[in-house]
Protein backbone atom coordinates (compact mmCIF):
# COMPACT_ATOMS: atom_id res chain seq x y z
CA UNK A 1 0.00 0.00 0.00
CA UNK A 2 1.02 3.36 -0.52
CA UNK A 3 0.72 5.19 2.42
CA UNK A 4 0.24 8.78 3.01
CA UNK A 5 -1.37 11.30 5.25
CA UNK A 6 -1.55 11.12 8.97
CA UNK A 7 -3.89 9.70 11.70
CA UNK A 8 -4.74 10.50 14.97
CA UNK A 9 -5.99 9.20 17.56
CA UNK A 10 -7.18 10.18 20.97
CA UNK A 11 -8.58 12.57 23.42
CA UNK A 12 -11.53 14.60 22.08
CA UNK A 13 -12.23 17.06 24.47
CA UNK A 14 -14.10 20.64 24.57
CA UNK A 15 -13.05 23.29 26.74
CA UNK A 16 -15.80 25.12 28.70
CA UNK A 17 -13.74 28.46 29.99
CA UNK A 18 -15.36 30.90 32.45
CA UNK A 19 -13.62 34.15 33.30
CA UNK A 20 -14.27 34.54 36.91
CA UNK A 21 -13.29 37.96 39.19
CA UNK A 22 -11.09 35.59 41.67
CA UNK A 23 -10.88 31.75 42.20
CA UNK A 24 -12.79 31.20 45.45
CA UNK A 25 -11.39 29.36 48.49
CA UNK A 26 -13.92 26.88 49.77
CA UNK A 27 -17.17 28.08 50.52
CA UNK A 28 -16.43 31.19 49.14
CA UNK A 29 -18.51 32.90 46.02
CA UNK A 30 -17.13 34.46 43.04
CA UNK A 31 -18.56 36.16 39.68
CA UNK A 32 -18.51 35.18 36.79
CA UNK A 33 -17.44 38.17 34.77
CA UNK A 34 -18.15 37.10 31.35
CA UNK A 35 -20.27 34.42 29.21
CA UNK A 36 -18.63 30.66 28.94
CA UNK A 37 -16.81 30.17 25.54
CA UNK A 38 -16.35 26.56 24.27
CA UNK A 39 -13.59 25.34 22.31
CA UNK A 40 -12.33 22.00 20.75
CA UNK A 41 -9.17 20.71 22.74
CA UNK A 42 -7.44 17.38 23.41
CA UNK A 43 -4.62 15.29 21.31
CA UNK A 44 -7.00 14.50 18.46
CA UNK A 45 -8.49 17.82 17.91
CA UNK A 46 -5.93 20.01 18.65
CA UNK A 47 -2.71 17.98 16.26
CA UNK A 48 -5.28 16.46 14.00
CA UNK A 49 -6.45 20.18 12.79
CA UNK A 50 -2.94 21.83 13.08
CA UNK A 51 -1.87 19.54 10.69
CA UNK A 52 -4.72 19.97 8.27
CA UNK A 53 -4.21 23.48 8.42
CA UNK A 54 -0.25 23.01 7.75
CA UNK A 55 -0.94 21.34 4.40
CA UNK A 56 -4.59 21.03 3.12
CA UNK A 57 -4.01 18.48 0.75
CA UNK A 58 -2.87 15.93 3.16
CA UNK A 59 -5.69 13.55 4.43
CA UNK A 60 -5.66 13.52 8.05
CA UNK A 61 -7.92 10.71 9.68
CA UNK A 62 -9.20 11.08 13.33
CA UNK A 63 -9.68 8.31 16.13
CA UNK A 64 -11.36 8.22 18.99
CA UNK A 65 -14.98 8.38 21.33
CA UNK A 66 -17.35 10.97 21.59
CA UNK A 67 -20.93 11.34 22.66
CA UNK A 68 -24.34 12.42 20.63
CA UNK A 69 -24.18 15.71 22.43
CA UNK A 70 -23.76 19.36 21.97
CA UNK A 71 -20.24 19.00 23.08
CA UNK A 72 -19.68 16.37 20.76
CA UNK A 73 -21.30 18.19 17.65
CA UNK A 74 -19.09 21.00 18.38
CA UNK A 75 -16.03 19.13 17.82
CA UNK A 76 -17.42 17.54 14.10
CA UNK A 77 -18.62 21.07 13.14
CA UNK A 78 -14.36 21.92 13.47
CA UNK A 79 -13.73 18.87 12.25
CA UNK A 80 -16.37 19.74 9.28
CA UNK A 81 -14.02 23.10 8.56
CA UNK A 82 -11.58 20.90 6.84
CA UNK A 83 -11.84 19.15 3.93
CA UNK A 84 -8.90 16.91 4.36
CA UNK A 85 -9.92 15.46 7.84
CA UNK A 86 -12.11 12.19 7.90
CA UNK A 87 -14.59 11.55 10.72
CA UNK A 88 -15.57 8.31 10.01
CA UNK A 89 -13.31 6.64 12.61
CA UNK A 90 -14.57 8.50 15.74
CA UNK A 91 -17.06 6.14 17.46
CA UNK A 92 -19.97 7.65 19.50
CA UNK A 93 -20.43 6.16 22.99
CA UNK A 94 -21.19 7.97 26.61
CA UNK A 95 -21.11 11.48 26.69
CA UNK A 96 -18.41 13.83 25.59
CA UNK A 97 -15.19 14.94 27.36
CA UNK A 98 -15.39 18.18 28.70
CA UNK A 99 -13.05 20.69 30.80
CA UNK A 100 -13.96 23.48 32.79
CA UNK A 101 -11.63 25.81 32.41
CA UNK A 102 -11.59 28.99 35.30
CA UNK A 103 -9.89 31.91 34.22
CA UNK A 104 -8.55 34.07 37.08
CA UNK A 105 -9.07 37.70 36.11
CA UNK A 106 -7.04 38.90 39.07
CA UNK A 107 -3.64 36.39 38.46
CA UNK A 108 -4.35 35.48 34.99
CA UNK A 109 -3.99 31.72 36.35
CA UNK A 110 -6.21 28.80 35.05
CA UNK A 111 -7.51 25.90 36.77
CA UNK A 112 -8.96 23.25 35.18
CA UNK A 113 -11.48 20.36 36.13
CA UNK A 114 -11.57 17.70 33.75
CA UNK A 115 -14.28 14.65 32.93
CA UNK A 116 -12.74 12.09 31.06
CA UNK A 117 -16.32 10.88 29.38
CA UNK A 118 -16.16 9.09 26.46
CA UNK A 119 -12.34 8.89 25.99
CA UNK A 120 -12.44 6.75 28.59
CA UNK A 121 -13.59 4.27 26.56
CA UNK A 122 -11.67 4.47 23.88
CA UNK A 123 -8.62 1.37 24.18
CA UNK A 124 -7.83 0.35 20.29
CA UNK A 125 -10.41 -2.53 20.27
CA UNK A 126 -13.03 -1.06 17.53
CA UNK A 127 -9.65 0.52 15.12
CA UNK A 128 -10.68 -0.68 11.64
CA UNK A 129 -7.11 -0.68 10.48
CA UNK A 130 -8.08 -1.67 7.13
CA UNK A 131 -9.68 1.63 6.22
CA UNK A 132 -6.83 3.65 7.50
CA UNK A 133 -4.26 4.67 4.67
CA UNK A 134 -1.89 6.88 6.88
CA UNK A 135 1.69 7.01 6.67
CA UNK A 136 2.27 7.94 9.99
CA UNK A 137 -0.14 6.75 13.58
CA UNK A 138 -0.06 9.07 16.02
CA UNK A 139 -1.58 8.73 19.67
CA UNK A 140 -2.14 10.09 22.84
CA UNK A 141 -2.33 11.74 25.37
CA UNK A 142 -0.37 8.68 27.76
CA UNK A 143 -1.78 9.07 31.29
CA UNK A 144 -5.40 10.82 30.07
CA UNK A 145 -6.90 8.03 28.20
CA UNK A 146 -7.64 5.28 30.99
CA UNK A 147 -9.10 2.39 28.36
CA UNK A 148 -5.30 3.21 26.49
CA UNK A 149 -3.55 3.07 30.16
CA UNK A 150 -4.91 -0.34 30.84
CA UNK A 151 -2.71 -2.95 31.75
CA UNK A 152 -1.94 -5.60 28.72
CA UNK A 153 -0.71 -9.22 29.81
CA UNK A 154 1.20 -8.86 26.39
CA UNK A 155 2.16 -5.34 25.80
CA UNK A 156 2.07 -3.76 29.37
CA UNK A 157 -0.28 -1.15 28.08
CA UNK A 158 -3.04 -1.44 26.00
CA UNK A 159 -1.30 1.71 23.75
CA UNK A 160 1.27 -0.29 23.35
CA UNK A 161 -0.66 -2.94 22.17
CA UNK A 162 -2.76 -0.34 19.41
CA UNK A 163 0.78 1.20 18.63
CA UNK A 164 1.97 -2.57 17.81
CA UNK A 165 -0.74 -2.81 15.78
CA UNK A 166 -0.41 -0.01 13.50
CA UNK A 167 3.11 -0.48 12.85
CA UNK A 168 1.80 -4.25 11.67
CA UNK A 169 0.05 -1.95 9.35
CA UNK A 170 2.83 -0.74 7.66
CA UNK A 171 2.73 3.06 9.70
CA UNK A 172 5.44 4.79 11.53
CA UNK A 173 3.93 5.10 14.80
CA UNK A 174 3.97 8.29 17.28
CA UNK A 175 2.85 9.38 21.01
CA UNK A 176 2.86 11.71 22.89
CA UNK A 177 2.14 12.17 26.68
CA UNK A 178 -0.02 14.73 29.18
CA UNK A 179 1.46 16.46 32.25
CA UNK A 180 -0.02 15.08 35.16
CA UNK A 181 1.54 15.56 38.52
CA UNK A 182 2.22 12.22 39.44
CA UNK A 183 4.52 9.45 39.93
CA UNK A 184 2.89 7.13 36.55
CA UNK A 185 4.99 8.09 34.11
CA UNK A 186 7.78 5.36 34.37
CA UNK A 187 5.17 2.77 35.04
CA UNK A 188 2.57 3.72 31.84
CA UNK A 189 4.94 5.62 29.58
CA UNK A 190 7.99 2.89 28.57
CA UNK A 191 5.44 0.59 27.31
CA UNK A 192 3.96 2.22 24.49
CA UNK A 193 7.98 3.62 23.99
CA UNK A 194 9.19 0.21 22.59
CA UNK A 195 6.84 0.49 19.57
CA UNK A 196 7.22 4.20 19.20
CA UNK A 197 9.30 5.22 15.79
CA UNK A 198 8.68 9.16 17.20
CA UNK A 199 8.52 10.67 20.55
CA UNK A 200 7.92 14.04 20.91
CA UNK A 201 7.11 15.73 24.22
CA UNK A 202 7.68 18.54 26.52
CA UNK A 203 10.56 19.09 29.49
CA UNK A 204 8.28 18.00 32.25
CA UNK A 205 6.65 14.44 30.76
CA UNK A 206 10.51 13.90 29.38
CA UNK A 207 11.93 14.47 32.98
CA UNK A 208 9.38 12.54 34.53
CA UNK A 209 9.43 9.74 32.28
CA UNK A 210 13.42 9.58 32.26
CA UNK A 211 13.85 9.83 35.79
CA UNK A 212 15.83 13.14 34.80
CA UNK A 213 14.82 15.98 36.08
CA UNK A 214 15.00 18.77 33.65
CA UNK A 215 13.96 22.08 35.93
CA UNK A 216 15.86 23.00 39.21
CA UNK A 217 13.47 23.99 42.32
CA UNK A 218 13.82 28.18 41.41
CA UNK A 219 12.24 26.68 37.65
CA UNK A 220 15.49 27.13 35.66
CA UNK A 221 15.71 24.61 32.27
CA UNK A 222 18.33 22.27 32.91
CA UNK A 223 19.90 21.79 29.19
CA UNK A 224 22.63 20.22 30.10
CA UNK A 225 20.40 17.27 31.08
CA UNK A 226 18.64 16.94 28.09
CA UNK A 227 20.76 14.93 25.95
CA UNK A 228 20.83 12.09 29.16
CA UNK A 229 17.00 12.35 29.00
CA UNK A 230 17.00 12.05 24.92
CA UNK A 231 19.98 9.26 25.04
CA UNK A 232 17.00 7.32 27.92
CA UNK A 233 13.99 7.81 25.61
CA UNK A 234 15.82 5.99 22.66
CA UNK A 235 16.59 3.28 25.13
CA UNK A 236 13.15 2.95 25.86
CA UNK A 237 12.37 2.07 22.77
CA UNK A 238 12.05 5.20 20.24
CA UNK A 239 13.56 4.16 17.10
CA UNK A 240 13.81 7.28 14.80
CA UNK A 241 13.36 10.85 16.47
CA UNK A 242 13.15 11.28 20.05
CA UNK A 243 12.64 15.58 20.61
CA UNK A 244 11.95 17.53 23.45
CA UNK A 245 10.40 21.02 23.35
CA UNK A 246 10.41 23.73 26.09
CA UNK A 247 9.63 27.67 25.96
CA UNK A 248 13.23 27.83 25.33
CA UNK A 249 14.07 25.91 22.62
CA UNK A 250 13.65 22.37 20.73
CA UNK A 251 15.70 19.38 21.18
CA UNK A 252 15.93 15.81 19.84
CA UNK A 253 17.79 13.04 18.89
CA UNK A 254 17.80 11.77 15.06
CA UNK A 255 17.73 8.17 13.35
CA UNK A 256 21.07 7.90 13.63
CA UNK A 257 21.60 9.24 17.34
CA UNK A 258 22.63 12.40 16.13
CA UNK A 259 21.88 15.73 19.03
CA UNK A 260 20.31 18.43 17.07
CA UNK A 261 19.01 21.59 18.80
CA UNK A 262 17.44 24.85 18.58
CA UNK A 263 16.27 28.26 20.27
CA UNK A 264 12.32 29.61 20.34
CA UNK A 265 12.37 32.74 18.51
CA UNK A 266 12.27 35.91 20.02
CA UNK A 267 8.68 37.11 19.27
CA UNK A 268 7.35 40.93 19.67
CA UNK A 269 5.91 42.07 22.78
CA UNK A 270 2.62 42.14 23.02
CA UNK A 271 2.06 39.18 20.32
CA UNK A 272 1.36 36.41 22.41
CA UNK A 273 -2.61 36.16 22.84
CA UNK A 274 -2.53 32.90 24.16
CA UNK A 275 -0.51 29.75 24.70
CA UNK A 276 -3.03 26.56 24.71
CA UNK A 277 -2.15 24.37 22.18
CA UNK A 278 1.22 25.41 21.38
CA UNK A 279 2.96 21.83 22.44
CA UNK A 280 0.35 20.84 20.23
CA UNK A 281 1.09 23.12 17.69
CA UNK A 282 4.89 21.99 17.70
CA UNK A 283 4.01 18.46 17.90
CA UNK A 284 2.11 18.77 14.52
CA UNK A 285 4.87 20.43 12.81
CA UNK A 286 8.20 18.18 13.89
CA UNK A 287 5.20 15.08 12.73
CA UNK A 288 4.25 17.18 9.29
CA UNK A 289 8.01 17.56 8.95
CA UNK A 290 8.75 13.61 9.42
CA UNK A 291 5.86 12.41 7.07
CA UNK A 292 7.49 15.05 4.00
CA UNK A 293 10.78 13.29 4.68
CA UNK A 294 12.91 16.23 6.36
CA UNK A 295 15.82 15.99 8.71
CA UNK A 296 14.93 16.27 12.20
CA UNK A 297 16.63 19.70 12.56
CA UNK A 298 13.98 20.84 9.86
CA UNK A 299 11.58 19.68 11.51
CA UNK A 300 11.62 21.27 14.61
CA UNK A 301 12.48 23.53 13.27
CA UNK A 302 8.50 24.11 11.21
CA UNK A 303 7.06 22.94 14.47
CA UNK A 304 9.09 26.13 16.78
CA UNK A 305 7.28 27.90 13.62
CA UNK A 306 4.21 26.33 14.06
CA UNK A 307 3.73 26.59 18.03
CA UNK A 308 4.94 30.60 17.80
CA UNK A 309 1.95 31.32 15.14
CA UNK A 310 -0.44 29.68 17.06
CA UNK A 311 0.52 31.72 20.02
CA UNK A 312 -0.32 34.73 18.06
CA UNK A 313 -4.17 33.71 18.66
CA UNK A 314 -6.23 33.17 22.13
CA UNK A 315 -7.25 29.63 20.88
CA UNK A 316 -5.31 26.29 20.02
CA UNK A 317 -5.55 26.14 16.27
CA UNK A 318 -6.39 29.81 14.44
CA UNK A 319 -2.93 31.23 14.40
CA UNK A 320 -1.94 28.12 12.66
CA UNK A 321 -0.08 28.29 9.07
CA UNK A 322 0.77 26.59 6.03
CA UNK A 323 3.79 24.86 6.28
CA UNK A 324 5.28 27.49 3.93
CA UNK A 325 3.90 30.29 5.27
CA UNK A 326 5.22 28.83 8.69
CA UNK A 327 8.64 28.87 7.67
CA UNK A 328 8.54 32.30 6.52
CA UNK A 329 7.44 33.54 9.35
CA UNK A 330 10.12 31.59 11.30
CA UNK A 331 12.64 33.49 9.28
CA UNK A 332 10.73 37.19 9.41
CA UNK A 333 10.87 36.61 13.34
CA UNK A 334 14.92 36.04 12.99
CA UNK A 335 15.25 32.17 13.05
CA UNK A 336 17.84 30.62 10.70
């Protein structure tokens, strides 16, 4: 088969946000300042339209569980934006996943309550891998998709298991993990890692999956200890690209166990509108980059492009560019 495009599969979420005056101790009352505003979030919404807005003429196919609900209509009417993105894989069951999202007027800091729903559900069993023509698999999030984080007598995880089964397929296989504060990571993560051909994931989930950490207590970016943490992920497992990405720069290891690296551009002050999405954003650009057979520098290097448009909107996916378009702005904002 000749393979091409990419599919995704995984959490399908919408965000329910609420600006509120102050976030209330308990028993305490606050205001709501503002009317709720719901957006499409999660792996397979966020990455899966990122990419179709990177290159419209690349199928992207989506996978995952969703309810018959507003929530859930929501997320095909995005979907429905983009020609290139097939549905047909989602399966509705249960009721949608939702977060509420409280945004602290006072501190500008967000907390976030989240229902798992339908995602739950969702563990690889219904995949109809015969209709899916991708060249590249990518799942996740690791640690936010409990029927996926199910033990496997076989695999250890039941990812693992899914991820097996796409590369059977013939697909180059990719993941991608949440940041939860806890201690799961090196007990759910290095599964799915020994069937993984890319990793790409942030400075926290790296740390905590490597046993590395890669912040000091005052919240300073360790570098130095990123190649250690890159060198641990390809022992995992990770067979071409393993990359790490941090408000300071991109990292990764190539094919050939080759350290490339890179800074975040310096944007203007004042452009950032938001940052959900943006690890997202980057994610979908190194993975665009790998299924149009570039380097790995080049492709972090479109996916730093990718993740500093997006951050020139308030939502995950409208500040998103063609891939050319990306790259141009890369360079107009002094990257080389």
């Amino acid at each position: 088969m000749n393979r091409h495009g990419i599919c995704v599969a995984g959490n399908l979420i919408v965000d329910i946000s609420y600006p509120v005056s102050a976030f209330p101790s308990p028993g305490q009352l606050v205001t709501i300042l503002d009317d709720k505003t719901m957006t499409v979030g999660g792996l397979a919404c966020n990455v899966g339209i990122d990419l179709a807005m990177l290159d419209r003429r690349m199928p992207v196919q989506i996978l995952g569980c969703q309810g018959d609900d507003p929530e859930g209509r929501l997320i095909l009417e995005e979907f429905g934006r983009h020609p290139n993105i097939e549905t047909d894989g989602i399966i509705t069951r249960g009721q949608t996943s939702y977060t509420l999202v409280m945004n602290d007027a006072s501190t500008r800091e967000r907390t976030f309550f989240q229902f798992r729903g339908a995602n739950a559900a969702f563990d690889g069993s219904d995949i109809p891998w015969e209709k899916i023509k991708a060249k590249i698999f990518h799942a996740g999030y690791i640690l936010l998709m409990d029927g996926l984080d199910e033990p496997d007598p076989e695999y250890g995880t039941r990812m693992a298991r899914m991820l097996c089964q796409a590369k059977a397929q013939g697909m180059l296989t990719s993941v991608d993990v949440v940041s939860e504060a806890s201690d799961r990571f090196r007990h759910i993560v290095p599964p799915a890692l020994k069937y993984t051909d890319y990793c790409v994931i942030n400075e926290y989930e790296a740390g905590k999956t490597a046993g590395i950490p890669l912040r000091n207590e005052e919240g300073r970016l360790l570098d130095d200890q990123i190649p250690a943490a890159l060198k641990i992920l390809k022992e995992m497992g990770v067979s071409r690209w393993a990359a790490i990405h941090a408000p300071e720069g991109a990292w990764g290891l190539d094919e050939k166990n080759a350290l490339v690296s890179l800074p975040s551009l310096k944007l203007p002050r004042g452009y950032v509108k938001g940052t959900t999405g943006a690890g997202d954003a980057f994610c979908a650009g190194v993975l665009y980059g790998a299924h149009q057979g570039m380097p790995l520098m080049d492709a972090l290097r479109l996916g730093t492009a990718t993740a500093a448009a997006s951050l020139g909107a308030g939502d995950a996916n409208s500040g998103v560019l063609p891939a050319p378009k990306a790259l141009a702005f890369y360079r107009e904002m002094g990257g080389e």
